[in-house]
N, C-alpha and C. Protein backbone atom coordinates (compact mmCIF):
# COMPACT_ATOMS: atom_id res chain seq x y z
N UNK A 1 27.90 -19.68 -52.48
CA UNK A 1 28.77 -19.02 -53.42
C UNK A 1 29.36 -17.74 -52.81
N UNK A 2 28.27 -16.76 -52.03
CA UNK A 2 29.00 -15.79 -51.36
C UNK A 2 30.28 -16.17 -50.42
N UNK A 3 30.41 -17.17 -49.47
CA UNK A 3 31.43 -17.31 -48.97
C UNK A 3 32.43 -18.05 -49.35
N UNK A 4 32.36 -18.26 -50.28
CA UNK A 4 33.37 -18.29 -51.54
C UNK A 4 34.29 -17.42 -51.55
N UNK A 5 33.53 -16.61 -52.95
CA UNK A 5 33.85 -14.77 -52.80
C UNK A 5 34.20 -14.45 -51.69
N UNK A 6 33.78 -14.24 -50.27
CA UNK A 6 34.35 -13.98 -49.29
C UNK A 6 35.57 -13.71 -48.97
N UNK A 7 36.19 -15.71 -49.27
CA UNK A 7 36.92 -16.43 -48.36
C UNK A 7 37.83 -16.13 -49.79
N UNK A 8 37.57 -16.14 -50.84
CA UNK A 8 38.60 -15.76 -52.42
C UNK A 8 39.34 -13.97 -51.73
N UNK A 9 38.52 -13.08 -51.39
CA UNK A 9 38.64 -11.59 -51.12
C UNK A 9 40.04 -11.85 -49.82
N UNK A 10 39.39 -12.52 -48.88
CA UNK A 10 40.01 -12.39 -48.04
C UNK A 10 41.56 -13.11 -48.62
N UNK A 11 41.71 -14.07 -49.45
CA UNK A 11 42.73 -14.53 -49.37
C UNK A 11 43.72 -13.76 -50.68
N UNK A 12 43.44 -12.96 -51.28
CA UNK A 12 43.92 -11.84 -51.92
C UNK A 12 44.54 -10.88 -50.98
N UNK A 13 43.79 -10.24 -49.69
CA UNK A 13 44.20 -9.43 -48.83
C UNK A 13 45.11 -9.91 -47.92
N UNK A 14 45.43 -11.32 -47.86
CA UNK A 14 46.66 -11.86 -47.02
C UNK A 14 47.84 -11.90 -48.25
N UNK A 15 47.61 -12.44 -49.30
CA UNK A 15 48.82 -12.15 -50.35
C UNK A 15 49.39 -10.68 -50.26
N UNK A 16 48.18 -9.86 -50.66
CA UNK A 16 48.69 -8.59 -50.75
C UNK A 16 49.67 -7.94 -49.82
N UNK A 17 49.29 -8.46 -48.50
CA UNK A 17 50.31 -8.01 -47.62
C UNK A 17 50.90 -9.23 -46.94
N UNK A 18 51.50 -9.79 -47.64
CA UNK A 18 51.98 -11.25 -47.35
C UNK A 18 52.05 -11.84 -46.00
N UNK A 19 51.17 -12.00 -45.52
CA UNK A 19 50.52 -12.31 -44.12
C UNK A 19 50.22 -14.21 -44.54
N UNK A 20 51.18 -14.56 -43.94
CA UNK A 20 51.50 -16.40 -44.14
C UNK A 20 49.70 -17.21 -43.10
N UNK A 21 49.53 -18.12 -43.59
CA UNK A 21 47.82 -19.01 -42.97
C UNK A 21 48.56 -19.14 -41.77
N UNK A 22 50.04 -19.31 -41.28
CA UNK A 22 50.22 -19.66 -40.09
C UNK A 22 50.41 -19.10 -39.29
N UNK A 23 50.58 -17.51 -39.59
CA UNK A 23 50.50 -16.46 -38.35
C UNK A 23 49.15 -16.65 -37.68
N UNK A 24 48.06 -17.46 -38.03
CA UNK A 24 46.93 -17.41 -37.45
C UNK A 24 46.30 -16.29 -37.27
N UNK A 25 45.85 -14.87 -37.95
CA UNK A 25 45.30 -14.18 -37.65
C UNK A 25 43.93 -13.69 -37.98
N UNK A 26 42.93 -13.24 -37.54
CA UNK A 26 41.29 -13.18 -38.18
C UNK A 26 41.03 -12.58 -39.32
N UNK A 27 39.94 -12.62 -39.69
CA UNK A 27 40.20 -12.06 -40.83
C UNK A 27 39.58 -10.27 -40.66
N UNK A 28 39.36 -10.03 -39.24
CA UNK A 28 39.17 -8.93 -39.09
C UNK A 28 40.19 -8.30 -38.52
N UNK A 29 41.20 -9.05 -38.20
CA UNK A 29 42.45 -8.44 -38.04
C UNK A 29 43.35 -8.09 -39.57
N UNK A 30 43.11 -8.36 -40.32
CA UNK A 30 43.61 -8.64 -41.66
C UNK A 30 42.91 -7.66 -42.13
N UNK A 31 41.90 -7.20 -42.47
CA UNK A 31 40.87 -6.00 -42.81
C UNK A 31 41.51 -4.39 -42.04
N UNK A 32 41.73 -4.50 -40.99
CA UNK A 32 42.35 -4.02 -40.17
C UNK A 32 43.50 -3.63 -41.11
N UNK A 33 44.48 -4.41 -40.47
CA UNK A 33 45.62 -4.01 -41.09
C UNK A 33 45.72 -3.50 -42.68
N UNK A 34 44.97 -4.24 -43.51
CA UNK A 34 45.20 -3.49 -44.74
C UNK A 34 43.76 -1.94 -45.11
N UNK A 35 43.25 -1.70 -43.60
CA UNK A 35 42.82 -0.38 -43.85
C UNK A 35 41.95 -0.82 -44.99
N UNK A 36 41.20 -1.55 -44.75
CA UNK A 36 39.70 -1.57 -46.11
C UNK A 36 38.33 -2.64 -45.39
N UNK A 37 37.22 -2.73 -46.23
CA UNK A 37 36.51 -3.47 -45.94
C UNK A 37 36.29 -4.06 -46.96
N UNK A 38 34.97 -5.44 -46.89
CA UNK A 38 34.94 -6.58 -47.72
C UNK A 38 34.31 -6.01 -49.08
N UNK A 39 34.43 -5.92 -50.35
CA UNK A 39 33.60 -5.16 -51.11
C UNK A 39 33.40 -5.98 -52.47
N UNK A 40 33.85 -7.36 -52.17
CA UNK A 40 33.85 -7.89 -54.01
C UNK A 40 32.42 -8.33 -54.26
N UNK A 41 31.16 -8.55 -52.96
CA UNK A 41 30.28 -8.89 -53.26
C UNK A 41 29.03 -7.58 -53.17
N UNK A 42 29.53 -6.79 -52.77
CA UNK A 42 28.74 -5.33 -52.78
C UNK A 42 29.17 -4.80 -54.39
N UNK A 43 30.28 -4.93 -54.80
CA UNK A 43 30.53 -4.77 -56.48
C UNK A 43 29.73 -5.63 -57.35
N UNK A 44 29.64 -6.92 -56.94
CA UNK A 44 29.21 -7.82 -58.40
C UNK A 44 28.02 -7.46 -57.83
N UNK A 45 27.33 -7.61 -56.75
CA UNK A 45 25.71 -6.89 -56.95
C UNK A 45 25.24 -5.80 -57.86
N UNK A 46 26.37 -4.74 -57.55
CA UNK A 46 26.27 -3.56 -57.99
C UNK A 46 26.18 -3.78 -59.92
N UNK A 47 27.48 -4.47 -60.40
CA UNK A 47 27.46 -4.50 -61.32
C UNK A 47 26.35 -4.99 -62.06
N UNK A 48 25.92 -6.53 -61.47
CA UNK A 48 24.84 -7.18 -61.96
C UNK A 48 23.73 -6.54 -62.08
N UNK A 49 23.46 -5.73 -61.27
CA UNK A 49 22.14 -4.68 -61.16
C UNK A 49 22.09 -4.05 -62.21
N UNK A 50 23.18 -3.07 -62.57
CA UNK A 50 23.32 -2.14 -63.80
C UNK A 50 23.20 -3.02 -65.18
N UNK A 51 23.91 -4.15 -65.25
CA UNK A 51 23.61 -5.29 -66.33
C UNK A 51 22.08 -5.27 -66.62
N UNK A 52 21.50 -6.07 -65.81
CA UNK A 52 20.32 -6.41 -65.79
C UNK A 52 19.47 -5.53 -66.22
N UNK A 53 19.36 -4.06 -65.72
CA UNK A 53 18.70 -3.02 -66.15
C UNK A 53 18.87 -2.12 -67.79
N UNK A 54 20.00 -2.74 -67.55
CA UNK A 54 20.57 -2.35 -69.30
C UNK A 54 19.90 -3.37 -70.05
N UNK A 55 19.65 -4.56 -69.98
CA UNK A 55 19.09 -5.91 -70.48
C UNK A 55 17.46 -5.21 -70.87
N UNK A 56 16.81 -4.90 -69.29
CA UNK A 56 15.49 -4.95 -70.12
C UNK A 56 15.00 -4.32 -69.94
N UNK A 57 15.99 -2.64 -70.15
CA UNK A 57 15.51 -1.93 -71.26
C UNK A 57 15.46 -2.05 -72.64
N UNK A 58 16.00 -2.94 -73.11
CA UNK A 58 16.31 -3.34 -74.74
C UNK A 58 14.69 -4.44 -75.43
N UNK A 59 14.79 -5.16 -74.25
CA UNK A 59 13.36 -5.88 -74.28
C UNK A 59 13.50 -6.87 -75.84
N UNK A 60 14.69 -7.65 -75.51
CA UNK A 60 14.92 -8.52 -76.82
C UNK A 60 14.73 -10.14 -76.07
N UNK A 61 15.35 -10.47 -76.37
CA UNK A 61 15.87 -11.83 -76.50
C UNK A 61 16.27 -12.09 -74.75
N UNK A 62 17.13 -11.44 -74.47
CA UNK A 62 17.90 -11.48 -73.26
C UNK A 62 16.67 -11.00 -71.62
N UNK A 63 15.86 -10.19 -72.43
CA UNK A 63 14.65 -9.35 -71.68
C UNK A 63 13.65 -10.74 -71.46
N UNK A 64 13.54 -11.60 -72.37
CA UNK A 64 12.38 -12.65 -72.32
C UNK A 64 13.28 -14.04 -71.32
N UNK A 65 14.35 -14.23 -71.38
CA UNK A 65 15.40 -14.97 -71.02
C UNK A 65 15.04 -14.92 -69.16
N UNK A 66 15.19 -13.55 -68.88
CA UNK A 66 15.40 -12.33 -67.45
C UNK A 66 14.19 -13.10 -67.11
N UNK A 67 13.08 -12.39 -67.99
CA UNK A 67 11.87 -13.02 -66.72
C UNK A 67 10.93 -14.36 -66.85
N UNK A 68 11.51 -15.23 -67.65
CA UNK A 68 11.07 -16.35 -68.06
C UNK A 68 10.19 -16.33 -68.65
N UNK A 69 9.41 -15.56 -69.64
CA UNK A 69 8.60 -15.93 -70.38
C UNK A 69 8.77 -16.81 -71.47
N UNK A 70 10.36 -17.81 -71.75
CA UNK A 70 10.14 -18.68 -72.96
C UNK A 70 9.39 -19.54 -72.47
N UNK A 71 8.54 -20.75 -73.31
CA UNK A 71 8.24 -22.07 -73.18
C UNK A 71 9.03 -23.05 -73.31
N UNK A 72 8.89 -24.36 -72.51
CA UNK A 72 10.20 -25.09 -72.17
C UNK A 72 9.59 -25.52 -71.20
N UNK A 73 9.94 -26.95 -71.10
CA UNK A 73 10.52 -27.54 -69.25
C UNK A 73 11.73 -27.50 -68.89
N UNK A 74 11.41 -27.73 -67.76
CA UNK A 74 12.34 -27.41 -66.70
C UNK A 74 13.04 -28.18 -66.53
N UNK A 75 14.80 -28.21 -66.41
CA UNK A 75 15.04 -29.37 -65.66
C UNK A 75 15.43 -29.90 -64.37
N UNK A 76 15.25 -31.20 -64.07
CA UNK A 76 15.14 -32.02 -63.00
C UNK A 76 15.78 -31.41 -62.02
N UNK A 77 15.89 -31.63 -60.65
CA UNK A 77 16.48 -31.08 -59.29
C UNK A 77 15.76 -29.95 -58.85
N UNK A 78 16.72 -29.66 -58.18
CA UNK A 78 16.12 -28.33 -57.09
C UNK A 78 16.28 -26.93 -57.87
N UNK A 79 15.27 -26.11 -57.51
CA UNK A 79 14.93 -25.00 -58.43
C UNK A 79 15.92 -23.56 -58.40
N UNK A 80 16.71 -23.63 -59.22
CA UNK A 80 17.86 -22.64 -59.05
C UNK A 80 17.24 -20.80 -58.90
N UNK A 81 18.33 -20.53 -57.84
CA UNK A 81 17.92 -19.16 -57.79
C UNK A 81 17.95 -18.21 -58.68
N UNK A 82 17.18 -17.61 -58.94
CA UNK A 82 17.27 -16.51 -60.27
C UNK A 82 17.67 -15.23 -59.84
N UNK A 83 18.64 -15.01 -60.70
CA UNK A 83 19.29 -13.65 -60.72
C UNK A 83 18.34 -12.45 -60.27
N UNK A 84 17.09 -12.60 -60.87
CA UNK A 84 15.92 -11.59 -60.04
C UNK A 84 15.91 -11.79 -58.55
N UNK A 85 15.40 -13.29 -58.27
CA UNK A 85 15.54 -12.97 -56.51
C UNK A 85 16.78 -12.73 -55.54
N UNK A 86 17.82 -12.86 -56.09
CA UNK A 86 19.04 -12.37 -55.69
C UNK A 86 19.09 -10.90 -55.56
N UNK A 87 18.81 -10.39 -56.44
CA UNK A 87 18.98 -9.03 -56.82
C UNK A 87 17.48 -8.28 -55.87
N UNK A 88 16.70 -8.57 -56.15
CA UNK A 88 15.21 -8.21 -54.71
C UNK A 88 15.78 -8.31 -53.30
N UNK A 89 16.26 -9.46 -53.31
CA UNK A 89 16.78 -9.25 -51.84
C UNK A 89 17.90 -8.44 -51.49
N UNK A 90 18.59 -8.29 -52.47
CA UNK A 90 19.96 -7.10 -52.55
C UNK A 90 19.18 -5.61 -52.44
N UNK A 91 18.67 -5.34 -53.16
CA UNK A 91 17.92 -4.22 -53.47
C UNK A 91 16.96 -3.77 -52.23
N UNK A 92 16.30 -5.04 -51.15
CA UNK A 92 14.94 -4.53 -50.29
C UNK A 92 13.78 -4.51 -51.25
N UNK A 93 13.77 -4.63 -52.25
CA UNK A 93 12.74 -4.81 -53.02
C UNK A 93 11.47 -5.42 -52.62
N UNK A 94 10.30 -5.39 -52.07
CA UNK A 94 9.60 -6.42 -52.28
C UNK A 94 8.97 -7.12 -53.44
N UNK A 95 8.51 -6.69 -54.34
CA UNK A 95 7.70 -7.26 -55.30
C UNK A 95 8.33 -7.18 -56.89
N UNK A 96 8.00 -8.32 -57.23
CA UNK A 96 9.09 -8.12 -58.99
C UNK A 96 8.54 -6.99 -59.65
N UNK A 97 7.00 -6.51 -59.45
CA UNK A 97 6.91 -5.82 -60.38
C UNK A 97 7.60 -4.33 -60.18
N UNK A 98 7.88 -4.07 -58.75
CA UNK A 98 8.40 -2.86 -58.30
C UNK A 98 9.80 -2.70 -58.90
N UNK A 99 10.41 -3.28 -59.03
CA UNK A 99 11.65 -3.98 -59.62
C UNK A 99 11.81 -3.61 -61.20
N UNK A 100 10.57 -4.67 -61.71
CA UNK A 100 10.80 -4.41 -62.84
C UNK A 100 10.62 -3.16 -63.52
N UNK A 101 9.17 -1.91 -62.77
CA UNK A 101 8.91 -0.69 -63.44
C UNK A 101 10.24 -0.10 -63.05
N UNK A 102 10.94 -0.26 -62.16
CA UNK A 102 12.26 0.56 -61.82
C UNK A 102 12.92 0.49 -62.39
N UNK A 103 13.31 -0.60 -63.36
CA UNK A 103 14.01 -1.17 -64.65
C UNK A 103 14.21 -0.57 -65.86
N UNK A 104 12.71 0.09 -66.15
CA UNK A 104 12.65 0.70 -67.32
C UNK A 104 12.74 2.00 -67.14
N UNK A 105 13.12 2.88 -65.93
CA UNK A 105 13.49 4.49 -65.61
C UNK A 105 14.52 3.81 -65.29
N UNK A 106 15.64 4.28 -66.14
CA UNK A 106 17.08 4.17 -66.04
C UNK A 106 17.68 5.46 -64.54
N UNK A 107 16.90 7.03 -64.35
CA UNK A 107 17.46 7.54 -63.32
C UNK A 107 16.56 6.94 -61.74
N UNK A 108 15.25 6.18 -62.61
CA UNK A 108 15.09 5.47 -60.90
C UNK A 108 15.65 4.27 -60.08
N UNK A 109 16.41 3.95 -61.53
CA UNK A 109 17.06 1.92 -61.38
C UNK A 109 18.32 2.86 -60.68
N UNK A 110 19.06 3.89 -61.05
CA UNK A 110 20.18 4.09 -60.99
C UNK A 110 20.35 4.46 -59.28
N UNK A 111 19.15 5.10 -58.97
CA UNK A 111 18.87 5.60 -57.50
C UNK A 111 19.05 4.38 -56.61
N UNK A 112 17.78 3.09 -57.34
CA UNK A 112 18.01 2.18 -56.41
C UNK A 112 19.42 1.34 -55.89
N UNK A 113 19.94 0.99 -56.73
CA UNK A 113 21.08 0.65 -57.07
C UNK A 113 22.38 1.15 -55.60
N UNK A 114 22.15 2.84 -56.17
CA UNK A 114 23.07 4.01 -55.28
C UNK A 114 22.46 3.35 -53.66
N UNK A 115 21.47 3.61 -53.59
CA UNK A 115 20.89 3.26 -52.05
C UNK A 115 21.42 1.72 -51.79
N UNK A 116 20.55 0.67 -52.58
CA UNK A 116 21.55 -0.34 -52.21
C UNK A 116 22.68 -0.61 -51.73
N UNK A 117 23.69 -0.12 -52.37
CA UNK A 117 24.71 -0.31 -52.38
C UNK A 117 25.22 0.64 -50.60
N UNK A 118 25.04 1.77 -50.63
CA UNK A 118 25.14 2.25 -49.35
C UNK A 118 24.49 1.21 -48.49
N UNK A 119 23.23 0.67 -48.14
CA UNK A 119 22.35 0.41 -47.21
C UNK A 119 22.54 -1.33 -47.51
N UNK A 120 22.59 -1.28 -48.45
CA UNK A 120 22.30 -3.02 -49.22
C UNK A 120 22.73 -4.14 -47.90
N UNK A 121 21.83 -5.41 -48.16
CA UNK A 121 21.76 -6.33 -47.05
C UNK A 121 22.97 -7.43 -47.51
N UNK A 122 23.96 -7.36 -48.83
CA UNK A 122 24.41 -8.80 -48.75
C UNK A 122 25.77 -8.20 -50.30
């Protein structure tokens, strides 16, 4: 899905400066020229982070949803990634629970977040 997003970013930044698929040029030449770097997936991290932390602090419905405590099976196939381990590995996080106490101090979620986002792996 990230190189998706990527390859969606990048092809906004050839419209924008109407740079045709057949000039053949990289896409770090293209970055270049429009003077920026890649940032739509350092944003939706960012955003999702602040979501999430707004979520469970409220500790409703949406809070039990986050860390799976409903009852239920599962269904069939391969086991989809959860927005938590996405976000751990964004963050450097190791452990959910580090995560989660950071969750409920809104100026320590907000810190992590800030660092992420400077330092963040993805």
């Amino acid at each position: 899905m990230e190189a998706k997003l990527e390859a969606t970013e990048m092809w906004f930044l050839r419209r924008m400066l109407r740079i045709s698929w057949t000039e053949r040029k990289s896409n770090e030449t293209v970055l270049i020229e429009a003077n920026s770097r890649r940032s739509l997936i350092k944003t939706i991290r960012k955003r999702q982070a602040t979501f999430l932390g707004h979520v469970m602090r409220r500790e409703k419905l949406e809070h039990l949803i986050t860390t799976g405590k409903l009852d239920g099976k599962r269904g069939r196939g391969k086991e989809r990634e959860k927005m938590m381990d996405g976000l751990k590995r964004w963050l450097g996080s190791g452990s959910s629970t580090e995560t989660m106490t950071a969750m409920g101090h809104r100026e320590l979620w907000r810190n992590m977040i800030a660092d992420a986002s400077k330092h963040g792996t993805g």
